[in-house]
Protein backbone atom coordinates (compact mmCIF):
# COMPACT_ATOMS: atom_id res chain seq x y z
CA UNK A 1 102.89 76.64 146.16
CA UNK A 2 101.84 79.73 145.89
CA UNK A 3 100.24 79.96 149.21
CA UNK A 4 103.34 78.77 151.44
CA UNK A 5 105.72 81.69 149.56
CA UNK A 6 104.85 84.57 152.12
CA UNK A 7 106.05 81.98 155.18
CA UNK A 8 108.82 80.63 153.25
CA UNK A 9 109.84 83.97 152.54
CA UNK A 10 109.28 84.96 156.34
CA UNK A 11 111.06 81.79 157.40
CA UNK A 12 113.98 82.53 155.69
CA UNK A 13 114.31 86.19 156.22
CA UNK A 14 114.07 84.97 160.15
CA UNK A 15 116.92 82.93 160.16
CA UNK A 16 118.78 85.09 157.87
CA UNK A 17 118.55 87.80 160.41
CA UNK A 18 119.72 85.61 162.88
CA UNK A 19 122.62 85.46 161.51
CA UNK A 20 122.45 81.88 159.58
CA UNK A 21 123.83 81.56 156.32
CA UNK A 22 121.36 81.18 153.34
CA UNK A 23 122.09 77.12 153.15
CA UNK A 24 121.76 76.76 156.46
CA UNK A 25 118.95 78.26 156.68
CA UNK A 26 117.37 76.86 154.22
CA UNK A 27 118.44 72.89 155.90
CA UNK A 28 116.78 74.48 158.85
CA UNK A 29 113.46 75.42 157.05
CA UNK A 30 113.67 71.83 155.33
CA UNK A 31 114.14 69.77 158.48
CA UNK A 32 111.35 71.78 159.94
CA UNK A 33 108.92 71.00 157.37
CA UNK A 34 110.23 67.36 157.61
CA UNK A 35 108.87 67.19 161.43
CA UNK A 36 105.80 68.46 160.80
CA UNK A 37 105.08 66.35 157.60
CA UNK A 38 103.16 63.30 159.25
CA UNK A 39 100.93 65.59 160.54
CA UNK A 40 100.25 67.83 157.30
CA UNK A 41 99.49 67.23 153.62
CA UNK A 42 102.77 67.02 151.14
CA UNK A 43 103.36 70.72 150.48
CA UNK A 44 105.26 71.13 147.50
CA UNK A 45 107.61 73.99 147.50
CA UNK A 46 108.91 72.34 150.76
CA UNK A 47 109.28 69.32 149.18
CA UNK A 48 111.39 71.14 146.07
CA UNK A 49 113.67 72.79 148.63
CA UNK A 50 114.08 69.03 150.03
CA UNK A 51 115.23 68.49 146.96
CA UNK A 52 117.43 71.34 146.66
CA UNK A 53 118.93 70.22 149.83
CA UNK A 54 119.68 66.76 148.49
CA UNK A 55 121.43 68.36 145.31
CA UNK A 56 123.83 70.38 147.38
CA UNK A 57 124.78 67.66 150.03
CA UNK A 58 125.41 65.26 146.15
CA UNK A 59 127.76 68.07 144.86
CA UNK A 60 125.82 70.21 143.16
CA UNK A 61 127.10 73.70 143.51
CA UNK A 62 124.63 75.89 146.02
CA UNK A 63 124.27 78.65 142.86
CA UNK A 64 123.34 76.01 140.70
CA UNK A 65 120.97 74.13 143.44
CA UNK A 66 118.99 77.49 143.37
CA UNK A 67 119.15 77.90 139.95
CA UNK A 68 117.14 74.40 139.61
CA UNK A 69 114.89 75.15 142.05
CA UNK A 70 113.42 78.03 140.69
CA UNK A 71 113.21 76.54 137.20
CA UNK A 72 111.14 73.00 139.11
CA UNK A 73 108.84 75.49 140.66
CA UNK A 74 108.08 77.20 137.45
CA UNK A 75 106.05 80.17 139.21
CA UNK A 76 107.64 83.77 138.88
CA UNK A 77 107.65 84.72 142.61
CA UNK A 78 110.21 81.46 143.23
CA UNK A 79 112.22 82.44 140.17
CA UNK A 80 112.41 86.50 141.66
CA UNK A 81 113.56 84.49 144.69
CA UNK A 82 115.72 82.16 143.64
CA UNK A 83 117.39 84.95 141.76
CA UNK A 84 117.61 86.84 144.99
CA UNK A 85 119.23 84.43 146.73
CA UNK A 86 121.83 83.70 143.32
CA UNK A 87 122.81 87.46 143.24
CA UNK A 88 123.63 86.99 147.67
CA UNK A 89 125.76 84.16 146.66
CA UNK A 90 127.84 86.09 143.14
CA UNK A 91 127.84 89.51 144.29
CA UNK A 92 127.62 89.15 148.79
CA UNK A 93 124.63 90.40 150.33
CA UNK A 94 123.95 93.72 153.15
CA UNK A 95 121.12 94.25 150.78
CA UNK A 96 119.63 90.78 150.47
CA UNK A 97 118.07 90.94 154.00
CA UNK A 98 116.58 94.31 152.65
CA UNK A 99 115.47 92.41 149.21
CA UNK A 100 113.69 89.37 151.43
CA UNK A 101 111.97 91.16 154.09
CA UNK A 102 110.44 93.70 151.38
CA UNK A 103 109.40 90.32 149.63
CA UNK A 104 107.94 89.07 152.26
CA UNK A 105 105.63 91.92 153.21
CA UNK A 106 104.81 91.74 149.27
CA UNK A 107 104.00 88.22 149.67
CA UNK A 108 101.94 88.43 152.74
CA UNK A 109 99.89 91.82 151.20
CA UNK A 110 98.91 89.31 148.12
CA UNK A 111 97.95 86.82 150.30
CA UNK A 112 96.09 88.92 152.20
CA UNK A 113 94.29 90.27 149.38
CA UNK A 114 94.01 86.87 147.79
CA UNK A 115 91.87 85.63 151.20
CA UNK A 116 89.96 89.11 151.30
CA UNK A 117 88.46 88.35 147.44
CA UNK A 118 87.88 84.35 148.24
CA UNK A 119 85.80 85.67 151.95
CA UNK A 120 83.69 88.17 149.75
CA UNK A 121 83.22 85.05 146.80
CA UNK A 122 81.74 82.73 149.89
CA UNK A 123 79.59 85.68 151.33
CA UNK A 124 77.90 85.90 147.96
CA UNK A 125 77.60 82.45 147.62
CA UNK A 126 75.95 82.02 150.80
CA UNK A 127 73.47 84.58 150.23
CA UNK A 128 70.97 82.29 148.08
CA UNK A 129 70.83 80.22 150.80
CA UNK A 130 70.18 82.64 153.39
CA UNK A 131 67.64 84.15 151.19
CA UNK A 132 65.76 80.38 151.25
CA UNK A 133 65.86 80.60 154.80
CA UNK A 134 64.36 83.55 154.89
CA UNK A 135 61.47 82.85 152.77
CA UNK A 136 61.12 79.51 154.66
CA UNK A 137 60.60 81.34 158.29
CA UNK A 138 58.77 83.58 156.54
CA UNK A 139 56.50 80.90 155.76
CA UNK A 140 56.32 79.40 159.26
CA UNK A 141 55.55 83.19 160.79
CA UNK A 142 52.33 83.78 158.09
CA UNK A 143 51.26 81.07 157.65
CA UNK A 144 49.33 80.42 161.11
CA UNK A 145 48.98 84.54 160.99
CA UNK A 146 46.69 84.20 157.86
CA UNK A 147 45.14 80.97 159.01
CA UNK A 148 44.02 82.55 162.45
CA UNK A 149 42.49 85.03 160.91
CA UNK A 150 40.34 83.12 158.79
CA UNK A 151 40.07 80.20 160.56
């Protein structure tokens, strides 16, 4: 979940600019995921905004709907949002655009970072391996040096 928050984040902050409203673009950002979901893995903060979508077209007020769904995701970042998008709805939003796009180049620093520190992990991992190889062609290259010589 915590990987698809920068480019649900983006996604929304898209759309919002475009001048959608937040539940349509969120339906828009749902049905999108829904296309591509036959080709893809489940991914589940799309599904919990599937669900989200189901609660509001059931009755569920959209405030509440939000409410809900950062409480199912039960990581911080989607309650900050979910928040976010609860203070757009109670108070009206010029700011919320503001709020979301500086979320979103949050998001995508940390996930930047996050895939900078797992890159530097594999590059050490590798390096035991590489250091086998090494000795290996090392071996090959001597071994016929030494031998021709006293051979």
């Amino acid at each position: 979940m915590i990987e698809d928050y920068p480019e649900v984040i983006s996604k929304l902050t898209l759309y919002l600019g475009a001048g959608m409203t937040v539940k349509k673009a969120w339906r828009k950002i749902t049905e999108g995921y829904m296309k591509e979901k036959e080709d893809e893995n489940e991914r589940y903060v799309y599904e919990e905004m599937r669900q989200t979508c189901h609660e509001m077209d059931s009755g569920v007020a959209e405030l509440e709907a939000y409410r809900r769904f950062g409480e199912r995701c039960g990581q911080m970042k989607y309650k900050t949002f979910s928040t976010i998008l609860i203070q757009n709805l109670q108070k009206g939003g010029h700011r919320m655009a503001d709020l979301l796009e500086k979320e979103a180049l949050e998001a995508w620093d940390e996930r930047k970072r996050k895939a900078r520190v797992m890159g530097e992990t594999a590059a050490t991992k590798l390096l035991v391996p590489m250091i086998m190889m090494l000795a290996v062609v090392m071996a090959i290259i001597m071994i016929p040096a030494f031998l021709s010589f006293y051979g």
